[in-house]
N, C-alpha and C. Protein backbone atom coordinates (compact mmCIF):
# COMPACT_ATOMS: atom_id res chain seq x y z
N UNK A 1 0.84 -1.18 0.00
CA UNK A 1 0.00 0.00 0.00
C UNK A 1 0.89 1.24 0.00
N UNK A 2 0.78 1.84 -0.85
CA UNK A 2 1.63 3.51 -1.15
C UNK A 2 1.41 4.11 0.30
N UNK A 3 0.49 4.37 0.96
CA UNK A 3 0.80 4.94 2.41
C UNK A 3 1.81 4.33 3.29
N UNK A 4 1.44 2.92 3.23
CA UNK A 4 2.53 2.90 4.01
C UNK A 4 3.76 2.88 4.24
N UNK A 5 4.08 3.50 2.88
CA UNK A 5 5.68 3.93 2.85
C UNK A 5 6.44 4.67 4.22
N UNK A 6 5.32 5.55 4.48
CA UNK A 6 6.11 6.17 5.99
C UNK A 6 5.99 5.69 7.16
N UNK A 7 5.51 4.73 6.96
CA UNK A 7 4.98 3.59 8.44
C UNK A 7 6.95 2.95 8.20
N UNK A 8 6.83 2.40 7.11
CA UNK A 8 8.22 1.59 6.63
C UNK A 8 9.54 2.49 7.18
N UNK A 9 9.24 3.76 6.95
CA UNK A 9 10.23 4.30 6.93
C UNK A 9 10.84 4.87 8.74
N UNK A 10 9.13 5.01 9.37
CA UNK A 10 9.31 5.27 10.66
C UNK A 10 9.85 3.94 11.54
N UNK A 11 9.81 2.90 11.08
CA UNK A 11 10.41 1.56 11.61
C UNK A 11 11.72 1.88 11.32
N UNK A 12 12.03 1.64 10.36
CA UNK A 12 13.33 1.68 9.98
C UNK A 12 14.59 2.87 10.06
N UNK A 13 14.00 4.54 10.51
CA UNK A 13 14.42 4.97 10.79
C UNK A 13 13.83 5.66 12.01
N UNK A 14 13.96 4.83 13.02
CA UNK A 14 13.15 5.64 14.38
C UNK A 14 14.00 7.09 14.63
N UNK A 15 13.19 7.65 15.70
CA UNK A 15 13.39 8.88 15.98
C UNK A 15 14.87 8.41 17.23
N UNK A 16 14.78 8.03 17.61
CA UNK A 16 15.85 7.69 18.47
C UNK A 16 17.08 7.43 18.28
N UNK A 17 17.07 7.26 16.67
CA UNK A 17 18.64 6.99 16.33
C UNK A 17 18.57 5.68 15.72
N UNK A 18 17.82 4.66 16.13
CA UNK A 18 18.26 2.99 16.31
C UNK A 18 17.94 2.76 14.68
N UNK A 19 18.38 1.05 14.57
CA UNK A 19 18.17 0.63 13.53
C UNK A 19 19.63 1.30 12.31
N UNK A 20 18.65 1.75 11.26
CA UNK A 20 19.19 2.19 9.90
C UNK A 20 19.10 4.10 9.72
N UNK A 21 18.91 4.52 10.84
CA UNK A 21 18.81 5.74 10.90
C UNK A 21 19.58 6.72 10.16
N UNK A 22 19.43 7.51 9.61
CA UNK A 22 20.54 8.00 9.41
C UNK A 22 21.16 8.94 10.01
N UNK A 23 20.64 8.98 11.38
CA UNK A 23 21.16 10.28 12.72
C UNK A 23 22.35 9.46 12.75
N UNK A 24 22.70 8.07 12.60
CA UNK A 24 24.15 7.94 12.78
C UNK A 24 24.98 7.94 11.86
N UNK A 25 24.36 8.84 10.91
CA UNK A 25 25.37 9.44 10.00
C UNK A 25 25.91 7.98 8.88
N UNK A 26 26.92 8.55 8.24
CA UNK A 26 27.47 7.07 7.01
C UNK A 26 28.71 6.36 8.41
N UNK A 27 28.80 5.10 8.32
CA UNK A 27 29.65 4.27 9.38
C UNK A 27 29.70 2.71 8.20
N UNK A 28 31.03 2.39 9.12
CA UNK A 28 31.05 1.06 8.28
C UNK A 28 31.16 0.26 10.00
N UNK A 29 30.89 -0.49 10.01
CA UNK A 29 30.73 -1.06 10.89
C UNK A 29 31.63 -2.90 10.73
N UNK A 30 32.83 -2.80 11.32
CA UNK A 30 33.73 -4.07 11.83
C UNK A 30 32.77 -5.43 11.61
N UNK A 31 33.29 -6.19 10.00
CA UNK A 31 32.44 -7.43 10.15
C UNK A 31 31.40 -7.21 9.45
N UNK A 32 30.70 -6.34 8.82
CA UNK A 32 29.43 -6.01 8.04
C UNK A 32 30.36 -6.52 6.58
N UNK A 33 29.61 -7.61 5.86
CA UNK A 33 29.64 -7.54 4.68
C UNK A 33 28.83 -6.33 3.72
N UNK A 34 27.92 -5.68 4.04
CA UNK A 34 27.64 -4.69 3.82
C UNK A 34 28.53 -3.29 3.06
N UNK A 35 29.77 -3.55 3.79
CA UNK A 35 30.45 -1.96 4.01
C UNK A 35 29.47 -0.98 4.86
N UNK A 36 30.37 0.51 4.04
CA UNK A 36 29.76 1.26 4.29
C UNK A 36 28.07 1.63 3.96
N UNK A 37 27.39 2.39 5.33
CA UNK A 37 25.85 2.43 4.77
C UNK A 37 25.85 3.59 5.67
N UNK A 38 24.57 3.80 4.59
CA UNK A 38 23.75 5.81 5.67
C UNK A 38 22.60 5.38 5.54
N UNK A 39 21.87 5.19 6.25
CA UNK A 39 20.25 5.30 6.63
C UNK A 39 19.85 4.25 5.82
N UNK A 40 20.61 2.70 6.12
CA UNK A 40 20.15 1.65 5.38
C UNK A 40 20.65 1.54 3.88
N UNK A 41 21.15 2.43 3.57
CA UNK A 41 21.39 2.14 1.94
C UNK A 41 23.00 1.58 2.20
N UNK A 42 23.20 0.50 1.61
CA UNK A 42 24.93 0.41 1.23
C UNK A 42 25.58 0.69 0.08
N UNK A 43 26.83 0.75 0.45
CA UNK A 43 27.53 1.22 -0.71
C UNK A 43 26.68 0.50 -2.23
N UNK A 44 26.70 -0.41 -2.40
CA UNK A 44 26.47 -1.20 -3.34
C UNK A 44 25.18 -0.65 -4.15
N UNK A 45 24.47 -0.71 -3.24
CA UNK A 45 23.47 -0.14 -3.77
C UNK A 45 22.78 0.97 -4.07
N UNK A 46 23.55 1.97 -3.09
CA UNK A 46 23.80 3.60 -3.62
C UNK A 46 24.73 3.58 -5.15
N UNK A 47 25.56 2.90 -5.25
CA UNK A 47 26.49 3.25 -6.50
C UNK A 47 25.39 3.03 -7.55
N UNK A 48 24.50 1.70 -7.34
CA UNK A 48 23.61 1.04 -8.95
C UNK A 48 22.75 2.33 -8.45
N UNK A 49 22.04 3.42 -7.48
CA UNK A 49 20.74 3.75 -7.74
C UNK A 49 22.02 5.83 -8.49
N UNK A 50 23.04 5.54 -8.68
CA UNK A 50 24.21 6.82 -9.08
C UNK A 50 24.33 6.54 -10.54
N UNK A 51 24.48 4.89 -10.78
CA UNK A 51 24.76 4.93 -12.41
C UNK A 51 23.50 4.81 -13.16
N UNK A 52 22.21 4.64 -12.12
CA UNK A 52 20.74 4.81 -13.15
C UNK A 52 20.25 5.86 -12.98
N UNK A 53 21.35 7.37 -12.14
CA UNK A 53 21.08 8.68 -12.70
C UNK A 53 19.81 9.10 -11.81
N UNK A 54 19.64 8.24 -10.47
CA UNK A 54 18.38 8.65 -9.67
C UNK A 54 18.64 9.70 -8.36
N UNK A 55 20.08 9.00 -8.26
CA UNK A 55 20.85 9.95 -6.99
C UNK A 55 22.21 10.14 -7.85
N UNK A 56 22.86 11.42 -6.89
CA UNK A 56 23.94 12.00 -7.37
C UNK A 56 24.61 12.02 -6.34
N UNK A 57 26.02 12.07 -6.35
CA UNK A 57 26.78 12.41 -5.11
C UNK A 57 27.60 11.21 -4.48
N UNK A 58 28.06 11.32 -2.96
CA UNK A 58 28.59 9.85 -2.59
C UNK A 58 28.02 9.71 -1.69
N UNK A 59 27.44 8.45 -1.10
CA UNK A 59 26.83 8.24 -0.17
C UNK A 59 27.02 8.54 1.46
N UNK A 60 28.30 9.09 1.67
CA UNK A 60 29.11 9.64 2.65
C UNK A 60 27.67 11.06 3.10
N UNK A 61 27.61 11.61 1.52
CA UNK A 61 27.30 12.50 1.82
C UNK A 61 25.89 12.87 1.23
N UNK A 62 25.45 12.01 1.27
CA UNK A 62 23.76 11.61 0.67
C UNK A 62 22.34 12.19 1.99
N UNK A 63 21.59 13.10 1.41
CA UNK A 63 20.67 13.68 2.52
C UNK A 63 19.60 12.40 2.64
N UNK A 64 18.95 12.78 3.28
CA UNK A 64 17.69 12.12 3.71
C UNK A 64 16.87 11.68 2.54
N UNK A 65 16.22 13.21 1.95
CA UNK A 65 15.36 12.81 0.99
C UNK A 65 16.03 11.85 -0.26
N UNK A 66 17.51 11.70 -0.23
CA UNK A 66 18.28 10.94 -1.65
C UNK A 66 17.92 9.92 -1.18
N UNK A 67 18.33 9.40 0.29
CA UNK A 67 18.21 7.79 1.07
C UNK A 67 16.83 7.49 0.84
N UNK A 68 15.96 8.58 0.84
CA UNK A 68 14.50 7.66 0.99
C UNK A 68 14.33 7.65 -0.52
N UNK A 69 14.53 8.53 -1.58
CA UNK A 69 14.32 7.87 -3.15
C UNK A 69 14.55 6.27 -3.16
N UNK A 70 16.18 6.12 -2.63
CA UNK A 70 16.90 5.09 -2.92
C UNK A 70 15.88 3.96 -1.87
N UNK A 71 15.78 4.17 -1.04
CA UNK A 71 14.63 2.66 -0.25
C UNK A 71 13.31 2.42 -0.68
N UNK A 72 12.92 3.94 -1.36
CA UNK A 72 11.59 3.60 -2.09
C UNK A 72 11.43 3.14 -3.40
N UNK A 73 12.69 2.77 -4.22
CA UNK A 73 13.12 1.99 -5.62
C UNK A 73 13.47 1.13 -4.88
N UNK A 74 14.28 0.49 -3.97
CA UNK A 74 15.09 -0.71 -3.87
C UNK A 74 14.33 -1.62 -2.85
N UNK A 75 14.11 -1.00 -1.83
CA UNK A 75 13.55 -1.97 -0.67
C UNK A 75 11.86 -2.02 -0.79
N UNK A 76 11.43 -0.79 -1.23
CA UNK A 76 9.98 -1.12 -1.51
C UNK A 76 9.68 -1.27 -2.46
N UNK A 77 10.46 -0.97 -3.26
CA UNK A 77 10.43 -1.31 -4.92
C UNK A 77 9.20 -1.47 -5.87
N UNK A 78 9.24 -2.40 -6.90
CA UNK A 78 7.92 -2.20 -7.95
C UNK A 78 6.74 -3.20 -6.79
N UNK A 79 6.80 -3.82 -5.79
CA UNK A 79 5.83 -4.44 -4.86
C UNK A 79 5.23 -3.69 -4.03
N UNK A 80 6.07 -3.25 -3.12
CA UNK A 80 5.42 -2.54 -1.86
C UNK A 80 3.98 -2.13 -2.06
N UNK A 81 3.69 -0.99 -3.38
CA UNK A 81 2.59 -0.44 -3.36
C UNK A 81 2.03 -1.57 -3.67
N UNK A 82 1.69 -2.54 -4.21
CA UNK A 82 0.55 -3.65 -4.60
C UNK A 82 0.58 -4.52 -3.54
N UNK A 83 1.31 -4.44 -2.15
CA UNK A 83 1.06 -5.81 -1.02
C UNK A 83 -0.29 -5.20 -0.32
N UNK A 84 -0.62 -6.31 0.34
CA UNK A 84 -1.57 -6.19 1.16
C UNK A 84 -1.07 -5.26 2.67
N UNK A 85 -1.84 -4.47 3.16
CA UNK A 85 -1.26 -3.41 4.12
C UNK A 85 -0.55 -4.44 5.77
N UNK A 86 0.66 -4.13 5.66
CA UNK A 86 1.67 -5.00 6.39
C UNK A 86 2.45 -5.89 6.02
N UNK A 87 1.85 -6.15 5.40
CA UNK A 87 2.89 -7.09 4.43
C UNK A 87 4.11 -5.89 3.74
N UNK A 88 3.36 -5.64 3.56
CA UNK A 88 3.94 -4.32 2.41
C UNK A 88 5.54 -3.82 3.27
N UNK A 89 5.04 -3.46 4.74
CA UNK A 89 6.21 -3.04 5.59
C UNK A 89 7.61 -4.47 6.19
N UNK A 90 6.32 -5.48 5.99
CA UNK A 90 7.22 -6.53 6.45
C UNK A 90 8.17 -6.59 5.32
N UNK A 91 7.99 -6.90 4.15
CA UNK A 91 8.80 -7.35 2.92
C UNK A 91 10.01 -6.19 2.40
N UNK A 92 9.22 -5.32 2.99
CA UNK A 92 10.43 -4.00 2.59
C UNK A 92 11.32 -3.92 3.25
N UNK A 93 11.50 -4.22 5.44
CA UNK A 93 12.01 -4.08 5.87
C UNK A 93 13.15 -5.63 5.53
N UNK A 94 12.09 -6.64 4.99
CA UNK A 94 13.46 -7.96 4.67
C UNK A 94 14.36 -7.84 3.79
N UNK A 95 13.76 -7.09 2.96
CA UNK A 95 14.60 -6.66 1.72
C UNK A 95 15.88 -5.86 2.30
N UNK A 96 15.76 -4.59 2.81
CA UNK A 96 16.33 -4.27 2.71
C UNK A 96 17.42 -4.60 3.95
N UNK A 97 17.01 -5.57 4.77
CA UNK A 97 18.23 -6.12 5.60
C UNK A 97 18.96 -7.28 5.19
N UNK A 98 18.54 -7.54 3.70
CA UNK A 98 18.33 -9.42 3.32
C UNK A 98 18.43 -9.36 1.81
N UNK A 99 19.67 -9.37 1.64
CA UNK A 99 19.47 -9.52 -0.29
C UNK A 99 18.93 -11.01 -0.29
N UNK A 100 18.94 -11.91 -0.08
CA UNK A 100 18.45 -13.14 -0.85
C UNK A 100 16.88 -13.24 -0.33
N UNK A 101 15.94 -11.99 0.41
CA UNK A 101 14.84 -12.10 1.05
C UNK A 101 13.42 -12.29 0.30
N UNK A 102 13.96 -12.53 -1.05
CA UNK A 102 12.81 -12.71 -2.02
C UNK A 102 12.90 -13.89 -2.08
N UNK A 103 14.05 -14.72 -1.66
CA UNK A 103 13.99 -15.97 -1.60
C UNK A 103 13.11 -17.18 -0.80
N UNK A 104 13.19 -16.01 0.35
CA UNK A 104 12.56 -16.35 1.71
C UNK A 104 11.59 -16.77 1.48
N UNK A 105 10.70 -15.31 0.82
CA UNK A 105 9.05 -15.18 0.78
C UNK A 105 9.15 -16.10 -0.04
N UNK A 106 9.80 -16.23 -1.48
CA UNK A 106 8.98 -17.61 -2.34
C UNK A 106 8.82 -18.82 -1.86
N UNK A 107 9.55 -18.80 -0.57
CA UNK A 107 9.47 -20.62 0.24
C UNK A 107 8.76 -20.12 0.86
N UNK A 108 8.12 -19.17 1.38
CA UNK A 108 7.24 -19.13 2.48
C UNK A 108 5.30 -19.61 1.75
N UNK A 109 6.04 -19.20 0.76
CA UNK A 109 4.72 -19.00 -0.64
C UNK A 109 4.59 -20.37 -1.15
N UNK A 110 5.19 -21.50 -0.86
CA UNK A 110 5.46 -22.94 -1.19
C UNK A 110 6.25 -23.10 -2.63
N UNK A 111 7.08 -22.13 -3.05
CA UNK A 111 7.70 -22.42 -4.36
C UNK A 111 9.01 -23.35 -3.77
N UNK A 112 9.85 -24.49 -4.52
CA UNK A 112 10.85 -25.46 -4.01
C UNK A 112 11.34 -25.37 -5.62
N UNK A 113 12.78 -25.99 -4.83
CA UNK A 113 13.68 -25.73 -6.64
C UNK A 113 14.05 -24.56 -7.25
N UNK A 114 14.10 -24.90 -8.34
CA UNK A 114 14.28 -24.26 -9.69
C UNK A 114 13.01 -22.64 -9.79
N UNK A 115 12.19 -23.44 -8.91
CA UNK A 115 11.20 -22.09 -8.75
C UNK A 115 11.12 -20.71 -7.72
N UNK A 116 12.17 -21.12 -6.80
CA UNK A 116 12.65 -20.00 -6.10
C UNK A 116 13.92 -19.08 -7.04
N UNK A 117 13.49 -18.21 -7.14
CA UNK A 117 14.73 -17.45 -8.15
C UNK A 117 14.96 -16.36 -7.50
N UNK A 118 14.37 -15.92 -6.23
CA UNK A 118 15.08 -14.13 -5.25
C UNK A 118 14.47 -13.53 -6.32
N UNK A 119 13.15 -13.50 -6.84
CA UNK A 119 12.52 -12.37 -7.52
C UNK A 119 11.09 -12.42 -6.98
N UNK A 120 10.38 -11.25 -6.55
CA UNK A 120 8.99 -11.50 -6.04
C UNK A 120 8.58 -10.86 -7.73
N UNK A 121 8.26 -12.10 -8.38
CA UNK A 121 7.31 -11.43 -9.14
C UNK A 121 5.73 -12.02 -9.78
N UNK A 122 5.02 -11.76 -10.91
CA UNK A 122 3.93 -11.36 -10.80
C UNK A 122 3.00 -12.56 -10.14
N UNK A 123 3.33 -14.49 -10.18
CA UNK A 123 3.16 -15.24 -9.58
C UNK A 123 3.02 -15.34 -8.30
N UNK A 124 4.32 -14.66 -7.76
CA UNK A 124 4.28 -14.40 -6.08
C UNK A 124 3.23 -13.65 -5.53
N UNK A 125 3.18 -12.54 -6.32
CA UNK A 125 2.18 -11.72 -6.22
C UNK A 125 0.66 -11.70 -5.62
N UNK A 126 0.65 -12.81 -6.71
CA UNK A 126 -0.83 -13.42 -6.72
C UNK A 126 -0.85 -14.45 -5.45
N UNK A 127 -0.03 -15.04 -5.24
CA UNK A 127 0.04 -15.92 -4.07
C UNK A 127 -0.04 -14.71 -2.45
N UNK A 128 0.57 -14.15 -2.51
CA UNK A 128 0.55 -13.38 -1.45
C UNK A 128 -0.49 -12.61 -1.97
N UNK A 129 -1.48 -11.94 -2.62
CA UNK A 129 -2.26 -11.25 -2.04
C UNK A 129 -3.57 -12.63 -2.04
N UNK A 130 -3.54 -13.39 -2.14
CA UNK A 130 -4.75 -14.74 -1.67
C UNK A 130 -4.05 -15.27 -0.38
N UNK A 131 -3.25 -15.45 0.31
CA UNK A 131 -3.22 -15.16 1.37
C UNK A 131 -3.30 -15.01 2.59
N UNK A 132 -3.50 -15.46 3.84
CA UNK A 132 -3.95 -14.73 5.03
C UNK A 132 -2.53 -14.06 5.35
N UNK A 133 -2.84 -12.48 5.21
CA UNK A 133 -2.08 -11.88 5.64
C UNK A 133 -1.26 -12.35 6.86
N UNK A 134 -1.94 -12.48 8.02
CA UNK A 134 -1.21 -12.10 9.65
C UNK A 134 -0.48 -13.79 9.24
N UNK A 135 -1.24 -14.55 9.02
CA UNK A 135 0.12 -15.43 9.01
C UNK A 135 0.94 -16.02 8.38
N UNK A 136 0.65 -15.05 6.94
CA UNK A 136 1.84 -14.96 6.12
C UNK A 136 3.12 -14.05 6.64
N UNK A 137 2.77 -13.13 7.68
CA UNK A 137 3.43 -12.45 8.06
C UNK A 137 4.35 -13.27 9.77
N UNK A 138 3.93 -13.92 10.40
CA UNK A 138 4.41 -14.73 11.07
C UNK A 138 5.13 -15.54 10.50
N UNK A 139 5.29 -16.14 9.62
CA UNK A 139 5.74 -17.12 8.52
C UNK A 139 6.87 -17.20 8.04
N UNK A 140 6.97 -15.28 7.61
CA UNK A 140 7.87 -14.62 7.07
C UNK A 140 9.28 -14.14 8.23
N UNK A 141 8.01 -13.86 9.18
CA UNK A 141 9.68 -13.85 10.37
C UNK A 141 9.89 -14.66 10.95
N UNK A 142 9.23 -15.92 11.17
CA UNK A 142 10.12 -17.15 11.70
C UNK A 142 11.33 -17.18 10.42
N UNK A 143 11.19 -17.22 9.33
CA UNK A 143 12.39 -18.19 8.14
C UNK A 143 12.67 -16.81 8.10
N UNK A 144 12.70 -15.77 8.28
CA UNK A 144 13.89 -14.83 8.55
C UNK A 144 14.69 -14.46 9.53
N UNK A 145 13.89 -15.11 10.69
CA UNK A 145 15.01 -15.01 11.71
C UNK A 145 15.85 -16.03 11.34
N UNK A 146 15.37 -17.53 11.10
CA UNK A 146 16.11 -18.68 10.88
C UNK A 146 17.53 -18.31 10.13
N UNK A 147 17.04 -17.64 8.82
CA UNK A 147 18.35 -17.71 8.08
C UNK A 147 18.90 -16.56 8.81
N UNK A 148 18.54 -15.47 9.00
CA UNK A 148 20.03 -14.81 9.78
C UNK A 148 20.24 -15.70 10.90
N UNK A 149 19.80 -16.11 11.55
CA UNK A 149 20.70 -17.56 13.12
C UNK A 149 21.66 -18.18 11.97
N UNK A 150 21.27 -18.19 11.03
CA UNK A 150 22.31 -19.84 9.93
C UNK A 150 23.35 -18.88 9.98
N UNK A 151 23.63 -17.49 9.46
CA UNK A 151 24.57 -16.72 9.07
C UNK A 151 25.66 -17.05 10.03
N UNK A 152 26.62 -17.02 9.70
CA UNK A 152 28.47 -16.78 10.61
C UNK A 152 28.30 -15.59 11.25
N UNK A 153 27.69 -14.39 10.52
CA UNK A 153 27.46 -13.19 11.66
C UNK A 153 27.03 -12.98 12.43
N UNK A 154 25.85 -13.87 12.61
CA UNK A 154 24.59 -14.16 13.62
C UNK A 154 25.47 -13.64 15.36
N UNK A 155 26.55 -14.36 15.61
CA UNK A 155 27.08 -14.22 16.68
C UNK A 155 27.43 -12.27 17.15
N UNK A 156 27.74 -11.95 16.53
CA UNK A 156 27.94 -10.49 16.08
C UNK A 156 26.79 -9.65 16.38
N UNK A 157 25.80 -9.85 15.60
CA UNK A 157 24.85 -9.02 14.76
C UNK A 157 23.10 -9.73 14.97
N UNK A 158 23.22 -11.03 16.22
CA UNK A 158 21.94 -11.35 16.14
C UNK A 158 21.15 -10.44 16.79
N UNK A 159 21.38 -10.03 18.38
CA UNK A 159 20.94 -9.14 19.15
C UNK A 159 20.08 -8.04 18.61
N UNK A 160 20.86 -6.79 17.40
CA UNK A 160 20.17 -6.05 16.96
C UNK A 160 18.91 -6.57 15.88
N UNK A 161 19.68 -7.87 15.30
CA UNK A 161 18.73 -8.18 14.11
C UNK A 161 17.19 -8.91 14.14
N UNK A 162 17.49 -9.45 15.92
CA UNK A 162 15.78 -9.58 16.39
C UNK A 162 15.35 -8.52 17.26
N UNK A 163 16.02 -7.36 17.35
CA UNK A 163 14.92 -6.45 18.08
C UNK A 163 14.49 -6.06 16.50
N UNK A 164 15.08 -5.80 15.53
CA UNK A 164 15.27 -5.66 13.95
C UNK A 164 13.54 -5.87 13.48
N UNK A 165 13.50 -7.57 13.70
CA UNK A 165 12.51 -8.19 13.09
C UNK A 165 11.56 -8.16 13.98
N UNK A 166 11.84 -8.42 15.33
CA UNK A 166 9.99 -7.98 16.00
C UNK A 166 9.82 -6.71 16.31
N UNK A 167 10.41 -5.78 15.96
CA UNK A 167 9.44 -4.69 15.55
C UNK A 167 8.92 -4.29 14.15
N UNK A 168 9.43 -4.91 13.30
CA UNK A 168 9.29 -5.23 12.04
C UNK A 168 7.57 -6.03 11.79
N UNK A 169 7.64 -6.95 12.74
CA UNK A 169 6.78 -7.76 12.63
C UNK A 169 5.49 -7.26 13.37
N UNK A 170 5.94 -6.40 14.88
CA UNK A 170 4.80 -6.14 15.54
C UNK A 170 4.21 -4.70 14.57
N UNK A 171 4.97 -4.06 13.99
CA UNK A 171 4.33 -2.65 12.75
C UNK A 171 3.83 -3.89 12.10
N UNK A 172 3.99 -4.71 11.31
CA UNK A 172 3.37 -5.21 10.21
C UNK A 172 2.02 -5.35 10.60
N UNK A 173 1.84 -6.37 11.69
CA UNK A 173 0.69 -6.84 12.65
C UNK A 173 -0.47 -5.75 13.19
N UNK A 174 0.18 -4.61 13.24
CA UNK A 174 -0.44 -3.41 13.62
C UNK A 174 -1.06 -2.90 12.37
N UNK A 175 -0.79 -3.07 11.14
CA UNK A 175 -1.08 -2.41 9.87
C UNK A 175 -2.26 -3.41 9.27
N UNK A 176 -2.44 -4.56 9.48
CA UNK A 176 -3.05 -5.59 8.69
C UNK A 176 -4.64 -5.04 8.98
């Protein structure tokens, strides 16, 4: 749902600093395959949203409104507006902590094999909006917590990454 872009965005960048904020400014953080990131965007993916001419500049020094262009192409991308309301925030916030998180949802969606490809597209679609939301959305953060626990970083980086997902999950739950 197009509104709830700022529900997404107030999760993900609380007023307090936490999370992907960008009150803590650009940091690379010891052990992040990531690199460097400002308000959730990483290098990587600030450079692809610089050579398709959407943002300008270096991400060092990227404002607010550039970071939220860049999460509203990448993490909420061509889906967000067509999910069902919560879903919409759940899938954006996996995305953008979770490159392989389209993977997730297609197993969560019963695709196996050759048919999981890390693309939500127009098939998935249809599967998730038929549906029961709330516990497609439970669904979605059990096998996302799972695979970040599988990660080598997990030891590092689990702590923040489940306060991460149940508030992730309790906004989603709140939106449905």
């Amino acid at each position: 749902m197009k509104e709830n872009f700022s529900a997404f965005l107030a999760l993900v960048w609380p007023a307090d600093g936490d999370f992907d904020s960008p009150l803590g400014g650009y940091h690379v953080t010891p052990g992040d395959p990531g690199g460097g990131t400002k308000g959730g965007v990483i290098e990587a993916t600030w450079a692809l949203y610089v050579a398709r001419g959407v943002v300008t500049g270096t991400l060092q020094d990227a404002t607010d409104p550039q970071l939220e262009t860049v999460l509203r192409a990448d993490a909420w991308g061509s889906v967000g507006d067509a999910l069902p309301g919560g879903l919409d925030v759940l899938i954006a916030n996996g995305r953008m902590m979770t490159g392989h998180y389209a993977a997730i949802v297609e197993q969560c969606l019963g695709w196996t094999g050759a048919d999981v490809n890390n693309s939500i597209g127009p098939n998935d679609m249809k599967r998730l909006g038929g549906s029961d939301t709330r516990t497609l959305i439970e669904a979605l953060h059990g096998n996302h917590y799972r695979y970040l626990a599988s990660l080598d970083t997990w030891g590092e980086f689990g702590d923040g990454w489940t306060r991460r997902l149940v508030a992730a999950r309790d906004v989603a739950l709140h939106l449905v």
